[in-house]
N, C-alpha and C. Protein backbone atom coordinates (compact mmCIF):
# COMPACT_ATOMS: atom_id res chain seq x y z
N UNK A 1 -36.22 4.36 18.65
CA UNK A 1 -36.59 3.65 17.44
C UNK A 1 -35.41 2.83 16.92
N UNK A 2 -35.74 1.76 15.99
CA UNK A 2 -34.63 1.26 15.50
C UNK A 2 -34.01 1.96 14.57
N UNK A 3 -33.99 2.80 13.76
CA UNK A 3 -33.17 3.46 13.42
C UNK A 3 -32.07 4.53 14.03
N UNK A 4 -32.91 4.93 15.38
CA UNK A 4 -31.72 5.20 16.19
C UNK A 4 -30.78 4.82 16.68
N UNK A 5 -30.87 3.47 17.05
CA UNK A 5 -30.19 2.48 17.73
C UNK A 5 -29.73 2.41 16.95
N UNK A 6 -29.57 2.03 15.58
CA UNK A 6 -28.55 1.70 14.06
C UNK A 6 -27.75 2.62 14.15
N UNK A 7 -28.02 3.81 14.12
CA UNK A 7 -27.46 5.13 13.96
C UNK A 7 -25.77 5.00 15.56
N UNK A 8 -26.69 4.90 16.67
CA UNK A 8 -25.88 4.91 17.70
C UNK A 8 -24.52 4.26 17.65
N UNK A 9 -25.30 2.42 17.83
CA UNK A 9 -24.64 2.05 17.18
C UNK A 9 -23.58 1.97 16.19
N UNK A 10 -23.70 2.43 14.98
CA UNK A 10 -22.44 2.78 14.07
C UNK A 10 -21.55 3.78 14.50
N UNK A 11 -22.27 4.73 14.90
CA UNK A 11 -21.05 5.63 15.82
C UNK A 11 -20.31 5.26 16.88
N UNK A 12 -20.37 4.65 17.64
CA UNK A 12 -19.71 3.99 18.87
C UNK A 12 -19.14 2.99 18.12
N UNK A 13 -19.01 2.12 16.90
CA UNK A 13 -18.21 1.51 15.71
C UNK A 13 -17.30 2.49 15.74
N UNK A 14 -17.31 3.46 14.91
CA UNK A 14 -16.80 4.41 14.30
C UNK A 14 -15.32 5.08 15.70
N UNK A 15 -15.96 5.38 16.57
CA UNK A 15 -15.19 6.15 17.65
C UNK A 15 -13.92 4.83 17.92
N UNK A 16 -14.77 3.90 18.03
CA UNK A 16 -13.59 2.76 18.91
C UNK A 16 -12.20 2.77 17.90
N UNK A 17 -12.13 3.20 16.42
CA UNK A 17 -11.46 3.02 15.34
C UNK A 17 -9.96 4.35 15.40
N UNK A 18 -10.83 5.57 16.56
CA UNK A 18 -10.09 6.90 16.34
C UNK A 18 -9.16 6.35 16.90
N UNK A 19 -7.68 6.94 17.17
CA UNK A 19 -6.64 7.28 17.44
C UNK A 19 -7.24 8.54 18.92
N UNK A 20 -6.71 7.49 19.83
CA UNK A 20 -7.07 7.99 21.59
C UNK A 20 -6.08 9.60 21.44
N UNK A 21 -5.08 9.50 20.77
CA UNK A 21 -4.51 10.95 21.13
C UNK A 21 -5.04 12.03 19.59
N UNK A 22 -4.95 12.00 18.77
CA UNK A 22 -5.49 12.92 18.35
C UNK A 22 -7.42 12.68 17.43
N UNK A 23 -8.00 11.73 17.67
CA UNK A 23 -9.03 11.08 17.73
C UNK A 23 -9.85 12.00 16.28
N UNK A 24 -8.66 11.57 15.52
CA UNK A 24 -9.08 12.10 13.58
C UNK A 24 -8.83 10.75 12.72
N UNK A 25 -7.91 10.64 12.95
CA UNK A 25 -6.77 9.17 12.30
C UNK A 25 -7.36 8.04 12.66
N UNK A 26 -7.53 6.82 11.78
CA UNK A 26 -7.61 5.07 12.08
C UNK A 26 -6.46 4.72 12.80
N UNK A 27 -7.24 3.94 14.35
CA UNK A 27 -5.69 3.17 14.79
C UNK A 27 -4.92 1.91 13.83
N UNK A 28 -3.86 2.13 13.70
CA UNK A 28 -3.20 1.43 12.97
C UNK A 28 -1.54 0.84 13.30
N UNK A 29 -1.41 1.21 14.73
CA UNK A 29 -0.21 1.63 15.08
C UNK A 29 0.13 0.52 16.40
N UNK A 30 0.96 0.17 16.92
CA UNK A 30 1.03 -0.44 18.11
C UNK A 30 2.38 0.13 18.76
N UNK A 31 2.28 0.24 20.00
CA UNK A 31 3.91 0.39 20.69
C UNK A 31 4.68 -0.73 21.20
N UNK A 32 5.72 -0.87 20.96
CA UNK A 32 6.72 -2.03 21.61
C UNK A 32 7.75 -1.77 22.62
N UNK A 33 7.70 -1.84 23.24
CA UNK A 33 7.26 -3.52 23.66
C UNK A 33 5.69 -3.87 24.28
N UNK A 34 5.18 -2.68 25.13
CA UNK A 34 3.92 -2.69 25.95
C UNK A 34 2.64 -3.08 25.01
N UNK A 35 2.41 -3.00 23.49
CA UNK A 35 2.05 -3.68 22.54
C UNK A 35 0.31 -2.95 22.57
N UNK A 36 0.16 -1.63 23.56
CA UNK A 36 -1.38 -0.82 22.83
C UNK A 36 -1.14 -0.53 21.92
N UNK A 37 -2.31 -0.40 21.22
CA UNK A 37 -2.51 -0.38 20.18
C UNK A 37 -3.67 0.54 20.12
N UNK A 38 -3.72 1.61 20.31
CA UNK A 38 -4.58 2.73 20.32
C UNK A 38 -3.99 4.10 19.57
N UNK A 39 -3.30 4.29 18.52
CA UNK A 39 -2.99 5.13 18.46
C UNK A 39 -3.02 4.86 16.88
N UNK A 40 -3.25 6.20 15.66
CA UNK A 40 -2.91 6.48 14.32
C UNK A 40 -1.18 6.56 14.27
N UNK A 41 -0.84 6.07 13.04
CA UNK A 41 0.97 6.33 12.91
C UNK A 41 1.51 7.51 12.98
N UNK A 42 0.84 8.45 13.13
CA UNK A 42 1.51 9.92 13.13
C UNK A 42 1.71 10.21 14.64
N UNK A 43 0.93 10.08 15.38
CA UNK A 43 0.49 9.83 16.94
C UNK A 43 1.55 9.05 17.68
N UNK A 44 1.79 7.94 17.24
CA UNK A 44 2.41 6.74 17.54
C UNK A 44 4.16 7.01 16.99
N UNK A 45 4.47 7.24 15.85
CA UNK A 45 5.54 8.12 15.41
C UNK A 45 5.81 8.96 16.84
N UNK A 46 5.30 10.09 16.97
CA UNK A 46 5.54 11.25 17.89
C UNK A 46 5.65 11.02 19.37
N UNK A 47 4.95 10.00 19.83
CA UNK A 47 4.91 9.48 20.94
C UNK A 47 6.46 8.97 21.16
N UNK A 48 6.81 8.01 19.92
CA UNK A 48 8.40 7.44 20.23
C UNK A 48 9.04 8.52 20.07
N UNK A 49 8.95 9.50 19.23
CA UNK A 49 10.25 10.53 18.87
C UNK A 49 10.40 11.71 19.99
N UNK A 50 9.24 11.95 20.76
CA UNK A 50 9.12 13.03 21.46
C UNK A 50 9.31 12.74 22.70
N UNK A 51 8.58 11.19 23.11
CA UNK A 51 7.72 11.53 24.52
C UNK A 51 8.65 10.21 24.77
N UNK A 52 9.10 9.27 23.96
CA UNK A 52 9.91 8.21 24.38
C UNK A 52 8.66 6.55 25.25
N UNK A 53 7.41 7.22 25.88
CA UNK A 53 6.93 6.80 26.89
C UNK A 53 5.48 6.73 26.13
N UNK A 54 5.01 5.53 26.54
CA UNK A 54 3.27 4.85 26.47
C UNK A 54 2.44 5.86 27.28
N UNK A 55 1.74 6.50 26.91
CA UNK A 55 0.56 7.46 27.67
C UNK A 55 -0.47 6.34 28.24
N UNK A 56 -0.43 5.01 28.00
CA UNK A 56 -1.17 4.26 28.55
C UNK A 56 -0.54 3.58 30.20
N UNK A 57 0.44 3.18 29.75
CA UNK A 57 1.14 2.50 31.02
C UNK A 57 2.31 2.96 31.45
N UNK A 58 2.96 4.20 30.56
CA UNK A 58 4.34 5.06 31.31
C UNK A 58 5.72 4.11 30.59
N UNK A 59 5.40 2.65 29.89
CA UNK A 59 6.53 2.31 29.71
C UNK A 59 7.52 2.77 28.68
N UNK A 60 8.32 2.99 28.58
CA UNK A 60 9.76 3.08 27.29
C UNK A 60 8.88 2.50 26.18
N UNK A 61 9.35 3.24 25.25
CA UNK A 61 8.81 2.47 23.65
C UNK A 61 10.06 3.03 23.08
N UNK A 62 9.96 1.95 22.19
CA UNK A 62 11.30 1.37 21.37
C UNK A 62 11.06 1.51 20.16
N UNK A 63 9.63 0.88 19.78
CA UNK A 63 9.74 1.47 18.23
C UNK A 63 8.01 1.28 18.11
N UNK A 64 7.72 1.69 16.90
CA UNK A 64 5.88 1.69 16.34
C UNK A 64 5.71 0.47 15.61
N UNK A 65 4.87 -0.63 15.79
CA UNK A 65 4.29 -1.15 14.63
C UNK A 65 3.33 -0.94 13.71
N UNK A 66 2.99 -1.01 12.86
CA UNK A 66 1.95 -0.80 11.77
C UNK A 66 1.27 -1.86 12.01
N UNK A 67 -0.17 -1.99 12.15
CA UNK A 67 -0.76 -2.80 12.22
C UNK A 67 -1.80 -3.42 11.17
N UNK A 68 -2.00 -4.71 10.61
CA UNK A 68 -3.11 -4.62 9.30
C UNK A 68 -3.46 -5.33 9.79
N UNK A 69 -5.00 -5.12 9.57
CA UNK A 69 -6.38 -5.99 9.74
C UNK A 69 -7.25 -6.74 8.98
């Protein structure tokens, strides 16, 4: 029905917005230099402080951007 499809729809909205590593948080975050942008700032924070490295492509990250939309 079409209200399902509305329904679906907004959720698959909704998901594309989570934060890929802890998938609670709005992405808001980008890594530099490799420049995904899949991650909430707490996520993205921890990633540089801990892990040094992009879980997407393995590269060095240098620092987080904040991203506004």
């Amino acid at each position: 029905s079409l209200t399902t499809e509305t329904n679906n729809n907004q959720t698959t909205k909704d998901k594309k917005k989570d934060c890929v590593v802890c998938y609670e948080n709005e992405i808001v975050a980008a890594l530099v230099p490799c420049g995904h942008n899949l991650f909430c700032m707490e996520c993205a924070d921890r990633i540089r402080d801990e892990h040094s490295v992009c879980p997407v492509c393995q590269k060095h990250v240098t620092q987080v951007l904040r991203i506004f939309s």
